[in-house]
C-alpha atoms as a PDB file:
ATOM      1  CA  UNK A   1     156.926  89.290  98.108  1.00  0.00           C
ATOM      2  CA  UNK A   2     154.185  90.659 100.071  1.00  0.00           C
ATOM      3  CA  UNK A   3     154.036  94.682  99.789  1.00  0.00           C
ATOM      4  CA  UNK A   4     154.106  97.061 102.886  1.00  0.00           C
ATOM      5  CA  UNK A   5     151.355  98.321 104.709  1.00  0.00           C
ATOM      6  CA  UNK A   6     150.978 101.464 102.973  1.00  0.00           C
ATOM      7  CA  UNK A   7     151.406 100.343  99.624  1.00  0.00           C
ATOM      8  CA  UNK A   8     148.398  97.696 100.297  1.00  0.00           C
ATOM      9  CA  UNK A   9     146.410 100.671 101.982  1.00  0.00           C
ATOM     10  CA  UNK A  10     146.768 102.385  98.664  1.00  0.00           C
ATOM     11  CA  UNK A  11     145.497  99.274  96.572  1.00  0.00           C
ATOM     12  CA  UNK A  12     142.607  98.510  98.939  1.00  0.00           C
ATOM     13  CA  UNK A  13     141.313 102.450  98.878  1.00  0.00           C
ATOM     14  CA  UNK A  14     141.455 102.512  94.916  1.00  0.00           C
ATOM     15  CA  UNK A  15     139.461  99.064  94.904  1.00  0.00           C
ATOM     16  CA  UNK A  16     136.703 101.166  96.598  1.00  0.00           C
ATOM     17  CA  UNK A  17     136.932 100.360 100.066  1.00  0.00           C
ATOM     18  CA  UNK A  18     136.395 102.966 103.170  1.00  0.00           C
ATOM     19  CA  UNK A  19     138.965 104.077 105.729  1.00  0.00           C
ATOM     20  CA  UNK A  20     136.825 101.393 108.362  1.00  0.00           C
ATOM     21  CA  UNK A  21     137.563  98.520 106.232  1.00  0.00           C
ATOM     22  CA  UNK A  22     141.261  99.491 105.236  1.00  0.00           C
ATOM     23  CA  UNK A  23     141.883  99.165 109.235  1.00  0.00           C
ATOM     24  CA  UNK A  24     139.631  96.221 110.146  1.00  0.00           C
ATOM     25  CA  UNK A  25     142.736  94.874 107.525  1.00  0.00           C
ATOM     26  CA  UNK A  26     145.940  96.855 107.997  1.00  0.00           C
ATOM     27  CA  UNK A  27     146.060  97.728 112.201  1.00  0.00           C
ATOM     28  CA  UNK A  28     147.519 100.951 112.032  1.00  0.00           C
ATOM     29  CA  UNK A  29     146.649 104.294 113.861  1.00  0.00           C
ATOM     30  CA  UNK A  30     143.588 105.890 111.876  1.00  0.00           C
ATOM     31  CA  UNK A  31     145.834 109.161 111.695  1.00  0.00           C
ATOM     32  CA  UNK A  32     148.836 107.414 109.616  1.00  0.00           C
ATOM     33  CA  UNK A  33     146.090 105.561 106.988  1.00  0.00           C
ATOM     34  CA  UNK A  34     145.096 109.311 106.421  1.00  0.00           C
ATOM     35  CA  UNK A  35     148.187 110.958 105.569  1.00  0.00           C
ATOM     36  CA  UNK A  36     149.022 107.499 103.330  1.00  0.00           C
ATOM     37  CA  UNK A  37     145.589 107.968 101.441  1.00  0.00           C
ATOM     38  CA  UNK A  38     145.027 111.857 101.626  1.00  0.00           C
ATOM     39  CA  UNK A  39     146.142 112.294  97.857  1.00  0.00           C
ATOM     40  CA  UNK A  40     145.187 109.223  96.476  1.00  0.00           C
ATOM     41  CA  UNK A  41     143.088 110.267  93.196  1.00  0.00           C
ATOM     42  CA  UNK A  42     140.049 107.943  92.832  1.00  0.00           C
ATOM     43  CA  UNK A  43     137.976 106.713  90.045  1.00  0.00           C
ATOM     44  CA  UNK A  44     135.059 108.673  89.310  1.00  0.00           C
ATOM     45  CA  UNK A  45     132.980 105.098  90.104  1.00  0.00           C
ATOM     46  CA  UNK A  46     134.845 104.124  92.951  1.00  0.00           C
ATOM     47  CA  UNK A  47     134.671 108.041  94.570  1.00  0.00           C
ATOM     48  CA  UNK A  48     130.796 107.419  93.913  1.00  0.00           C
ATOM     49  CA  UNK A  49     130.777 104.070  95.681  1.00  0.00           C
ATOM     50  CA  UNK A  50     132.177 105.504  98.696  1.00  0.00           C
ATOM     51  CA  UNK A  51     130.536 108.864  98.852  1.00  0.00           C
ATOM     52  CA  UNK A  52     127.641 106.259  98.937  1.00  0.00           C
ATOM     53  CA  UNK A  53     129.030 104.390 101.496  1.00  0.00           C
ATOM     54  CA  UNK A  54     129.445 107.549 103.727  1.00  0.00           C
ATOM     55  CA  UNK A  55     125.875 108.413 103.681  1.00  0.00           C
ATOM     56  CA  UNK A  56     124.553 104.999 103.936  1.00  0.00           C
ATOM     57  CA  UNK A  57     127.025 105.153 107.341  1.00  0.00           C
ATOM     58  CA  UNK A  58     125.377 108.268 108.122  1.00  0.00           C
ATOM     59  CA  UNK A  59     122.182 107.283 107.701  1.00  0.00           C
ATOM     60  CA  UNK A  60     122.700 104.338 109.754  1.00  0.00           C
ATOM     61  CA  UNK A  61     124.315 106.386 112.496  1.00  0.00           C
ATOM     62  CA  UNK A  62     121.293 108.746 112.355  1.00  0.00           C
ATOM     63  CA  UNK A  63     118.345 106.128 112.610  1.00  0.00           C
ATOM     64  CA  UNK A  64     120.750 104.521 115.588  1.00  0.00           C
ATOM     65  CA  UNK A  65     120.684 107.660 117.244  1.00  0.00           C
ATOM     66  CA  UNK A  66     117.009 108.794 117.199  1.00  0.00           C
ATOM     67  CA  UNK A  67     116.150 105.024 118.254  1.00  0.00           C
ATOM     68  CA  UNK A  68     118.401 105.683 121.951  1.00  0.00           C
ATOM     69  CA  UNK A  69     117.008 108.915 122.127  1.00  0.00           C
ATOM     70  CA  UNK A  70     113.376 107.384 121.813  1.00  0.00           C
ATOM     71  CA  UNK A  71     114.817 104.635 123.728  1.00  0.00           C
ATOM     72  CA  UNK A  72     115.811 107.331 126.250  1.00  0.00           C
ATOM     73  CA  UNK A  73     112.383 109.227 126.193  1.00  0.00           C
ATOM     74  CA  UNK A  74     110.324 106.168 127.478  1.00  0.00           C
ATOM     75  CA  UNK A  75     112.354 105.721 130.178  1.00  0.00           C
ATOM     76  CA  UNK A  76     112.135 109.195 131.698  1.00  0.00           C
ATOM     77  CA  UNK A  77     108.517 108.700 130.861  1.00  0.00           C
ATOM     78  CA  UNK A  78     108.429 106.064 132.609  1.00  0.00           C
ATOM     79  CA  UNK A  79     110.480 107.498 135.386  1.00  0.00           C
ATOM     80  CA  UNK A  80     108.145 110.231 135.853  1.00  0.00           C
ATOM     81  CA  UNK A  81     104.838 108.074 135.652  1.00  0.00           C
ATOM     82  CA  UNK A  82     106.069 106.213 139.012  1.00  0.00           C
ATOM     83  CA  UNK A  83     107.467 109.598 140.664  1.00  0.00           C
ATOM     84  CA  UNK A  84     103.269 111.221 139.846  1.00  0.00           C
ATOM     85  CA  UNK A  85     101.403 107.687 140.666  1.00  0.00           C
ATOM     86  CA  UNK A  86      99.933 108.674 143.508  1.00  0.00           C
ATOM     87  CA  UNK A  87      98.158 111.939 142.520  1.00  0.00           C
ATOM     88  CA  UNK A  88      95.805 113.565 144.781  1.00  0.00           C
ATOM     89  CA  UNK A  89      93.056 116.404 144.099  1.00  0.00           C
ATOM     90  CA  UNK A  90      95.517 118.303 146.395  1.00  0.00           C
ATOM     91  CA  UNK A  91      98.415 118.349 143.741  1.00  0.00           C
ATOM     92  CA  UNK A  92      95.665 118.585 141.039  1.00  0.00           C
ATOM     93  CA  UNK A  93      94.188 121.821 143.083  1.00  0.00           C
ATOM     94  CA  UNK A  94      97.523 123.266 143.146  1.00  0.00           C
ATOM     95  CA  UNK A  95      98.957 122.737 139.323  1.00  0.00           C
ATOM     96  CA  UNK A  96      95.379 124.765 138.422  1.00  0.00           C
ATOM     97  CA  UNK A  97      96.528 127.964 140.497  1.00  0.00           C
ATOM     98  CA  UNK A  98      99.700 127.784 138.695  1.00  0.00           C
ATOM     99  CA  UNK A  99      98.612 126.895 135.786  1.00  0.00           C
ATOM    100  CA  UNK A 100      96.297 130.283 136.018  1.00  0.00           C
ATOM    101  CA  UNK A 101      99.028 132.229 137.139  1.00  0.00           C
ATOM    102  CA  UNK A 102     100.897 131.765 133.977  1.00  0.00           C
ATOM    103  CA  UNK A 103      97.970 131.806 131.400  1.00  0.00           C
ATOM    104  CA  UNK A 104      94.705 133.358 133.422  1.00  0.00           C
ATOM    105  CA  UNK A 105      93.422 136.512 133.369  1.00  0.00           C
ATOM    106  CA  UNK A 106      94.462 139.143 136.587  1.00  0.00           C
ATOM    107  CA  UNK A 107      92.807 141.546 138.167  1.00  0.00           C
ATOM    108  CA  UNK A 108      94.511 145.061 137.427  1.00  0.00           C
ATOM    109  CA  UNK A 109      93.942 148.320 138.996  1.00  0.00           C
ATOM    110  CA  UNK A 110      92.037 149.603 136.280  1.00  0.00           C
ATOM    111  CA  UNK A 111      89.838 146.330 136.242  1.00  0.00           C
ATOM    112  CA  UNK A 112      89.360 145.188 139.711  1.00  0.00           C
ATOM    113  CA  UNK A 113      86.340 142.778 138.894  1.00  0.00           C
ATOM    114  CA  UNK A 114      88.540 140.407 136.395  1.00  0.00           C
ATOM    115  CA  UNK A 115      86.337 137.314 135.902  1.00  0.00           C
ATOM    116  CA  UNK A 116      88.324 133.729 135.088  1.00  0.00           C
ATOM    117  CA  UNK A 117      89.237 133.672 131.475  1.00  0.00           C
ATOM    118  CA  UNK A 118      92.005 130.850 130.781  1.00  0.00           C
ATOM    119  CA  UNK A 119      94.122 131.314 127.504  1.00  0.00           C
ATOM    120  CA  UNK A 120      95.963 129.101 125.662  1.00  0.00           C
ATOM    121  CA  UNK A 121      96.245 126.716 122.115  1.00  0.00           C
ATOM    122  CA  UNK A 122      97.691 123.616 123.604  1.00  0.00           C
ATOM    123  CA  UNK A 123      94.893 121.344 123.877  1.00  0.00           C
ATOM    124  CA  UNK A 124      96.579 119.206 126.575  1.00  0.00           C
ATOM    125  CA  UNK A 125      96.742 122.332 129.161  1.00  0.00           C
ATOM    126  CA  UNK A 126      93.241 123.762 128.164  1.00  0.00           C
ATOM    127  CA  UNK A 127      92.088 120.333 128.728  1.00  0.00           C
ATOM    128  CA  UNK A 128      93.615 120.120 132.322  1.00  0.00           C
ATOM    129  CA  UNK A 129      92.219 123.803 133.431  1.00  0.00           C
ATOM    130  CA  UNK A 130      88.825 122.587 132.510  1.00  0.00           C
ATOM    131  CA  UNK A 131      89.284 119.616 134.322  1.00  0.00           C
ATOM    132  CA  UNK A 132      90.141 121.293 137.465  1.00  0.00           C
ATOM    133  CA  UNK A 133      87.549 123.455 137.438  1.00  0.00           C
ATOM    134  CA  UNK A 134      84.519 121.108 136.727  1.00  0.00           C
ATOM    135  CA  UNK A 135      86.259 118.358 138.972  1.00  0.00           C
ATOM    136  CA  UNK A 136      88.374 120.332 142.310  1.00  0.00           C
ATOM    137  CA  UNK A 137      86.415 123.435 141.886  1.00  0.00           C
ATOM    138  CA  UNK A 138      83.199 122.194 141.450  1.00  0.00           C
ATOM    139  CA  UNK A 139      82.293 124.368 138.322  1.00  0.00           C
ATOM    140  CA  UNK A 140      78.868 123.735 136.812  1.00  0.00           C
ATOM    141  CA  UNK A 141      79.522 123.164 133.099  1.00  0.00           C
ATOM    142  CA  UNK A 142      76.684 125.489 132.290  1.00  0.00           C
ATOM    143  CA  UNK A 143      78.634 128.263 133.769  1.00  0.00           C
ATOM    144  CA  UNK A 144      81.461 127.627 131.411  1.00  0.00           C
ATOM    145  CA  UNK A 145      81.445 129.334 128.138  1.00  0.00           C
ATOM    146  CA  UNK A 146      84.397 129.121 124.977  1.00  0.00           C
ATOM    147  CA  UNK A 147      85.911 131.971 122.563  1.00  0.00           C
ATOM    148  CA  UNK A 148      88.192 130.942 119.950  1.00  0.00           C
ATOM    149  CA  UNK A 149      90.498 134.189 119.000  1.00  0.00           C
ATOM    150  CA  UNK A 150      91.817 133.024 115.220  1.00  0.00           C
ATOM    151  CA  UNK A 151      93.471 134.858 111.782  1.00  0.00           C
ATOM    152  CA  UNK A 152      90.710 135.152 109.064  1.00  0.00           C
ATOM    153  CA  UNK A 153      92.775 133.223 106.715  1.00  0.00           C
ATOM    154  CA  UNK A 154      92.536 130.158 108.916  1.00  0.00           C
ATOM    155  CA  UNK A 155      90.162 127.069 108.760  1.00  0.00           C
ATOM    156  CA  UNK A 156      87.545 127.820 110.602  1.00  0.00           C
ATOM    157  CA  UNK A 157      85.321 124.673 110.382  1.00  0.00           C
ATOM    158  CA  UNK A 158      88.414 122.770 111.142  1.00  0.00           C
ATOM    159  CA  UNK A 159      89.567 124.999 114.295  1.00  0.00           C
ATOM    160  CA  UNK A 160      85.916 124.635 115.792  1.00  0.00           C
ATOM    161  CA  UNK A 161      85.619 120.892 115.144  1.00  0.00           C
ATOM    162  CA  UNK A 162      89.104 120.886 117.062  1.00  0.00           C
ATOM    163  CA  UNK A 163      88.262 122.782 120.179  1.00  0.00           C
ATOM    164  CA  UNK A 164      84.584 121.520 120.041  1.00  0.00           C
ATOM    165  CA  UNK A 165      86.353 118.273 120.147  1.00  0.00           C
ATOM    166  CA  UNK A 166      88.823 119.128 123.034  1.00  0.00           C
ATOM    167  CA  UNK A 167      86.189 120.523 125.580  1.00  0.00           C
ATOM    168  CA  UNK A 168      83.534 118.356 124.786  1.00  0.00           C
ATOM    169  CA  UNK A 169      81.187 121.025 123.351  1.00  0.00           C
ATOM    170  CA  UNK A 170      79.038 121.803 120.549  1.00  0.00           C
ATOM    171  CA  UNK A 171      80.883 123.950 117.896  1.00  0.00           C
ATOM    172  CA  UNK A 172      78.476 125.950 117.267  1.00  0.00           C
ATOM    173  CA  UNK A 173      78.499 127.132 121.335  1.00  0.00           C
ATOM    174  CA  UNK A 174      82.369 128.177 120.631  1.00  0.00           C
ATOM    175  CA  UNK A 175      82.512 132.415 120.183  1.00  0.00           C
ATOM    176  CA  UNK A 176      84.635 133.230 117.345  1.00  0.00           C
ATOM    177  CA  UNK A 177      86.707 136.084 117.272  1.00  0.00           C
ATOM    178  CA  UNK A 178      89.085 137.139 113.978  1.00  0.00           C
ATOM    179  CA  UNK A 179      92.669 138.477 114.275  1.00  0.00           C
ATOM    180  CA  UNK A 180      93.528 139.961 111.378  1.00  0.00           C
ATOM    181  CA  UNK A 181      96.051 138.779 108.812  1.00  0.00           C
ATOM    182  CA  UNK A 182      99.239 140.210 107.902  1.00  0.00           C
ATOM    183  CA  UNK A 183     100.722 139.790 104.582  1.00  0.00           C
ATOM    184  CA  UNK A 184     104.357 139.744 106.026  1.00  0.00           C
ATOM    185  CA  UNK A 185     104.187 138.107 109.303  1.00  0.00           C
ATOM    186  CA  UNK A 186     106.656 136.735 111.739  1.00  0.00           C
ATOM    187  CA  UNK A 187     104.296 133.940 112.933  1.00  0.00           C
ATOM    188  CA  UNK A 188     105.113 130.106 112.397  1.00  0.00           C
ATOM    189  CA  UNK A 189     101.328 129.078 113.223  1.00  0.00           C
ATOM    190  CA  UNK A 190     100.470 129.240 110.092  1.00  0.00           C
ATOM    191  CA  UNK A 191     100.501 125.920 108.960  1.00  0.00           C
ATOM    192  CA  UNK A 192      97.815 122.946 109.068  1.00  0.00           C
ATOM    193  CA  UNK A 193      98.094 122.780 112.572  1.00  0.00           C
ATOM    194  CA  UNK A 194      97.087 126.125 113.520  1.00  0.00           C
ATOM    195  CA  UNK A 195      93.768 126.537 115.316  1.00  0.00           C
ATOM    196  CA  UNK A 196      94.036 129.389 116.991  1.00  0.00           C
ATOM    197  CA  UNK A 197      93.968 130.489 120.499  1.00  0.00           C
ATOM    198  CA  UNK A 198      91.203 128.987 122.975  1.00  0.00           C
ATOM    199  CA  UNK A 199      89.486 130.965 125.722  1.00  0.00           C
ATOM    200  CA  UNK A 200      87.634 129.621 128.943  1.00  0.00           C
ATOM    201  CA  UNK A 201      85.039 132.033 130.647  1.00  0.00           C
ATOM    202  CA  UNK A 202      83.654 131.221 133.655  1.00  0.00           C
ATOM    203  CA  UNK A 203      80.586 133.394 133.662  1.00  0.00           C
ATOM    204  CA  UNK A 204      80.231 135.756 137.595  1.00  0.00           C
ATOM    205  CA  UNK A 205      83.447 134.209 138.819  1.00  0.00           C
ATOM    206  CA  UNK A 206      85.228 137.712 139.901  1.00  0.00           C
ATOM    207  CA  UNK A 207      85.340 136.087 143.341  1.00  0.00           C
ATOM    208  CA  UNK A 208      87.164 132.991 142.219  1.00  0.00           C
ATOM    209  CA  UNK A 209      89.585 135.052 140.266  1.00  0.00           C
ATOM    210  CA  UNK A 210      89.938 136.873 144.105  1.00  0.00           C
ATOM    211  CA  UNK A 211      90.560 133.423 145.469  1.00  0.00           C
ATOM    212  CA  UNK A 212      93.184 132.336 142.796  1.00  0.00           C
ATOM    213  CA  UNK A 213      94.646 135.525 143.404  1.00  0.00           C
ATOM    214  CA  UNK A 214      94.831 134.805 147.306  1.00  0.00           C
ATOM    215  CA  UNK A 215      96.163 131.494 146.845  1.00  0.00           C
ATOM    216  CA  UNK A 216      99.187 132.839 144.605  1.00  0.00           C
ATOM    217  CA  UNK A 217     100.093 135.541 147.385  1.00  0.00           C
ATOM    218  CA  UNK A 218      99.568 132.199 149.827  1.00  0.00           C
ATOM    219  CA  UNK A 219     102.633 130.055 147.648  1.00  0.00           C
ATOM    220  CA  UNK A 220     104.611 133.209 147.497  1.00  0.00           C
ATOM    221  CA  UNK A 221     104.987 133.797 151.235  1.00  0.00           C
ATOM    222  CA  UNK A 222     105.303 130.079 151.548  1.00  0.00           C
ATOM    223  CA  UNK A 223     108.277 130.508 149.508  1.00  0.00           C
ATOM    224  CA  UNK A 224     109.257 133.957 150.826  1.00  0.00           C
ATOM    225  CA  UNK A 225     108.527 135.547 147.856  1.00  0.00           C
ATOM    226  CA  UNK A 226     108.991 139.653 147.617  1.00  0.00           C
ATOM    227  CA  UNK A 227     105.697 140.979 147.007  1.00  0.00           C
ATOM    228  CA  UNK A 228     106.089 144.046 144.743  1.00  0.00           C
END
């Protein structure tokens, strides 16, 4: 005589199988398997097996997941490669100015002759503000001079290669300046990839930094933007 569903729910969970492969056999709502098998005492092997099972599941689930989200990724990639293939110097002119605006140095009241000085340590955007001022400003590269601002317990040698690397300069052109280290610090750059914080100078430029400034006030009453 063949034995009810539960009963055969019971024998197929203490033979080691998982709550997936009791219902691929026995169709019943996931809900009533549980409150058949919630006090079913296991062998120490077979809880092993399927504690196992679980993470392999997991695991599975997890690698599935990261592959649609890279999956995902290259398609808004994509996306936004065909939405930016027709770039022209005047979209590159205009993501320097607001590029500068976030990271540049302003002219204050106290310091009305403010030269250009860029600041960042992503390579990718110090990269781009040099680009747009040797190619849409029209920058001599003589005129352009480096700083690297970095703690003293850093790799130097390795910072300079990095930036030297990144502008296109010799090392040994880069300014270093030390920022002192604190014992108990809040930072997270302080790993392998730290290499400090990258400064571009163009030398005499207090009348470009005038311009940049003009062209900010320009986008802001474009936009109807409250001057304070």
């Amino acid at each position: 005589m063949k034995s009810d569903p539960k009963t055969q729910a019971i024998i197929l969970r203490r033979r080691g199988l998982t709550y997936s492969e009791i219902l691929a056999q026995i169709p019943v709502a996931k809900s009533t398997l549980s409150s058949w098998l919630h006090s079913v005492a296991l062998a120490k092997q077979t809880h092993r097996r399927l504690t196992k099972k679980k993470i392999l599941a997991q695991q599975r689930g997890a690698i599935a997941r990261h592959q649609q989200r890279l999956t995902l990724m290259d398609q808004i990639k994509n996306e936004a490669f065909q939405e930016m293939r027709e770039l022209n110097n005047d979209h590159l002119w205009l993501a320097g100015i607001m590029l500068y605006w976030a990271e540049g140095s302003k002219a204050k009241e106290h310091l009305v002759s403010q030269q250009v000085n860029f600041n960042n340590s992503d390579p990718k955007m110090i990269k781009v503000f040099l680009g747009w001022l040797l190619t849409i400003i029209k920058i001599p590269k003589n005129e352009i001079a480096f700083a690297l601002y970095i703690h003293n317990t850093a790799d130097i040698e390795k910072a300079l290669s990095f930036w030297a690397k990144t502008v296109s300069c010799d090392k040994r052109k880069i300014k270093v300046y030390f920022k002192e280290h604190k014992l108990k610090t809040g930072r997270k750059n302080t790993g392998i990839a730290y290499n400090g914080l990258l400064r571009i100078i163009v030398r005499k430029s207090t009348n470009l930094n005038r311009k940049i400034s003009a062209w900010v006030d320009h986008i802001c009453n474009y936009w109807g933007v409250v001057q304070w």
